[in-house]
Protein backbone atom coordinates (compact mmCIF):
# COMPACT_ATOMS: atom_id res chain seq x y z
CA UNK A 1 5.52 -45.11 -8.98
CA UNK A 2 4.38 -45.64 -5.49
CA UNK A 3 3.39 -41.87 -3.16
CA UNK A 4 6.88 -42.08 -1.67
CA UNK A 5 8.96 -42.36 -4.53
CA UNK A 6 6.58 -39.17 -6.09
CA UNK A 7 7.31 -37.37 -3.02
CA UNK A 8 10.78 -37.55 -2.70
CA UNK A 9 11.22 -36.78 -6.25
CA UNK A 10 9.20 -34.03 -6.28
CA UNK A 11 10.82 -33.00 -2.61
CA UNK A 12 14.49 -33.29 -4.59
CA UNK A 13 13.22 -31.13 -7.16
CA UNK A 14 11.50 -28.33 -4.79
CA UNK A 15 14.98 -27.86 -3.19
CA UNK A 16 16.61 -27.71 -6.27
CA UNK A 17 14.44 -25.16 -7.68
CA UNK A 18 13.53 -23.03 -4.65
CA UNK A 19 16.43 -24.11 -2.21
CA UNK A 20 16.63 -25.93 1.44
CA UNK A 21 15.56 -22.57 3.38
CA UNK A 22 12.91 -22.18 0.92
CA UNK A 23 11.27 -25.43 0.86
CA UNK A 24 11.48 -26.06 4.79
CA UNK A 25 9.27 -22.72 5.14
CA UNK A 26 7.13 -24.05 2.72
CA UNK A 27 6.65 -27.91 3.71
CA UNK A 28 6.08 -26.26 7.12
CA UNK A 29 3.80 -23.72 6.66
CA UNK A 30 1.02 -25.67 5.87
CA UNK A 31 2.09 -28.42 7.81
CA UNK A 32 -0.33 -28.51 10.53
CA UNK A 33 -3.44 -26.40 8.73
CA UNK A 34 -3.71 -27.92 5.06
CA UNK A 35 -0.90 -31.18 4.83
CA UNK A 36 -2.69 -32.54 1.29
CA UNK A 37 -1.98 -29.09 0.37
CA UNK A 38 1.88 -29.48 0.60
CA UNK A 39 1.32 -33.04 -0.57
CA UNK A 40 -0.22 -31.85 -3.59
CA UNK A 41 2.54 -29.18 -4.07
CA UNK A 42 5.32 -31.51 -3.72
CA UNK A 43 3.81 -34.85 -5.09
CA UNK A 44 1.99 -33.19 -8.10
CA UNK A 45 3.46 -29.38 -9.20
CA UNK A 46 7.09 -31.45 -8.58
CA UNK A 47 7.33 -34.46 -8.65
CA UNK A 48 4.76 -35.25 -11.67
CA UNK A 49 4.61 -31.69 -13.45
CA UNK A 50 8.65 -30.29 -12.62
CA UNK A 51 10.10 -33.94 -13.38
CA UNK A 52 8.47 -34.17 -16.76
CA UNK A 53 11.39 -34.57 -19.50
CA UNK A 54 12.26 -30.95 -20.18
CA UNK A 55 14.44 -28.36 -18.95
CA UNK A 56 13.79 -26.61 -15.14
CA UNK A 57 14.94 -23.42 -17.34
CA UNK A 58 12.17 -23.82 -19.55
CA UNK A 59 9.69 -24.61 -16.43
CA UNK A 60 10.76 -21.60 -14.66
CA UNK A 61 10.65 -18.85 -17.68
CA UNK A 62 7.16 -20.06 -18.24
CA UNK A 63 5.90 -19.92 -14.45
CA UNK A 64 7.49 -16.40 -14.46
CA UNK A 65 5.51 -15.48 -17.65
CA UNK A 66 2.45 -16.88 -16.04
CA UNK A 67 3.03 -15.67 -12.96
CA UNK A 68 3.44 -11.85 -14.20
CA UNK A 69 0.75 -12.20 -16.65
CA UNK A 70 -1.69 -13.16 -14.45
CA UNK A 71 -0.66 -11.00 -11.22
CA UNK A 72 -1.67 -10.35 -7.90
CA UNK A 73 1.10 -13.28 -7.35
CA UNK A 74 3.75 -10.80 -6.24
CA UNK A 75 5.15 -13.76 -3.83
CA UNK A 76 4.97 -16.31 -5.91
CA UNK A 77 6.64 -14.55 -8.55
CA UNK A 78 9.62 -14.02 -6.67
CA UNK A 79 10.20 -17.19 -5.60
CA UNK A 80 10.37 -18.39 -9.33
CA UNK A 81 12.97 -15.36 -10.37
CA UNK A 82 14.79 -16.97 -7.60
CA UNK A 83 14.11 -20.69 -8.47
CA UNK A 84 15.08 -19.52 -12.46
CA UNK A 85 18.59 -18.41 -11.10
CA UNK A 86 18.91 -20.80 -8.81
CA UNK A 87 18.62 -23.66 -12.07
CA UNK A 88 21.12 -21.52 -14.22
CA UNK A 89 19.22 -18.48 -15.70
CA UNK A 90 21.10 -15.39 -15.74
CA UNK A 91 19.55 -11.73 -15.14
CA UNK A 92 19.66 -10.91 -18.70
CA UNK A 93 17.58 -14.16 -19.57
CA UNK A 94 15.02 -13.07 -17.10
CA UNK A 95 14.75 -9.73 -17.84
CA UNK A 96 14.31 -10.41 -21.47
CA UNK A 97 11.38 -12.96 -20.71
CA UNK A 98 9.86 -9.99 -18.86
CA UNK A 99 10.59 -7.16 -21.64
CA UNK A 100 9.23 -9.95 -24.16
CA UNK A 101 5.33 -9.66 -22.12
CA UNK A 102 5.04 -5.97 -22.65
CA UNK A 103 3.22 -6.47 -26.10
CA UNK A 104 1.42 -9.25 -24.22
CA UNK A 105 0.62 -8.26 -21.19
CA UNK A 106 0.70 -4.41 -21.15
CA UNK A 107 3.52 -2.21 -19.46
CA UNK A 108 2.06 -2.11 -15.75
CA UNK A 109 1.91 -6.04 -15.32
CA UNK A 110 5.53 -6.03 -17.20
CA UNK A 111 6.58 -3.08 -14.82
CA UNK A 112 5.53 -4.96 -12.02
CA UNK A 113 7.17 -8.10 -12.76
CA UNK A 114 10.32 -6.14 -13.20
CA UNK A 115 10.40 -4.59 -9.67
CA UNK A 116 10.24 -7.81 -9.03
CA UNK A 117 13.08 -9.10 -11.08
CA UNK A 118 15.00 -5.98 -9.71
CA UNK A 119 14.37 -7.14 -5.92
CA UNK A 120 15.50 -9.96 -6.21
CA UNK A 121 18.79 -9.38 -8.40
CA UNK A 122 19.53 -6.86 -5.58
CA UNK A 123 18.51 -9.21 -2.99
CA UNK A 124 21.13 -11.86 -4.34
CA UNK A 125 23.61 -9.21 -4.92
CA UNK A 126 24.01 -7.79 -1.52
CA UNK A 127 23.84 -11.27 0.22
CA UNK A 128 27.34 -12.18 -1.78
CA UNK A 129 30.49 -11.82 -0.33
């Protein structure tokens, strides 16, 4: 597969995942500073790691276990809660994967991951109609 194909593949997949508004910010960001960065980001985490066979469910419930396990990723982890809804997780899916850490991870990284969560269900909520 040749750099171009890998990159609009794994550009397809960003917008899927984290949406248009999302990914623009992103690709632009680091545009001008760190550009292998975003290449790496797009041509590697997406378009070699997200476009493995599997399920973008799957790929998001385990970056927001990771993600919350590991924390200090505050930002990162909300863009996944979103990314997980935005493939077809519901609340209750992602609030389970959080409750299920707490034996894991210990109740303040789980607490924290759940403000999260919570932030971002409201977030949706109030920007519907």
């Amino acid at each position: 597969m040749s750099d171009s194909e890998r990159r609009a593949r794994g550009e397809r997949l960003l917008r899927l995942v984290d949406g248009d508004k999302v990914a623009d910010n992103l690709l632009r960001a680091y545009a001008s500073v760190a550009p292998d960065f975003t290449r790496y980001l797009v041509e590697f985490a997406f378009g070699e790691i997200y476009a493995r066979d599997g399920d973008l469910r799957q790929r998001e419930l385990v970056a927001i276990a990771s993600l919350a396990t590991m924390g200090g990723a505050d930002a990162q982890l909300e863009t996944h809660v979103h990314g997980a809804l935005n493939v077809g997780l519901s609340e209750a899916e992602i609030v389970e994967a959080v409750m299920t850490l707490i034996p894991y991870a210990g109740f303040p990284r789980a607490l924290n991951a759940m403000a999260i969560v919570k932030r971002v269900v409201d977030k949706r909520r109030n920007a519907q109609p």
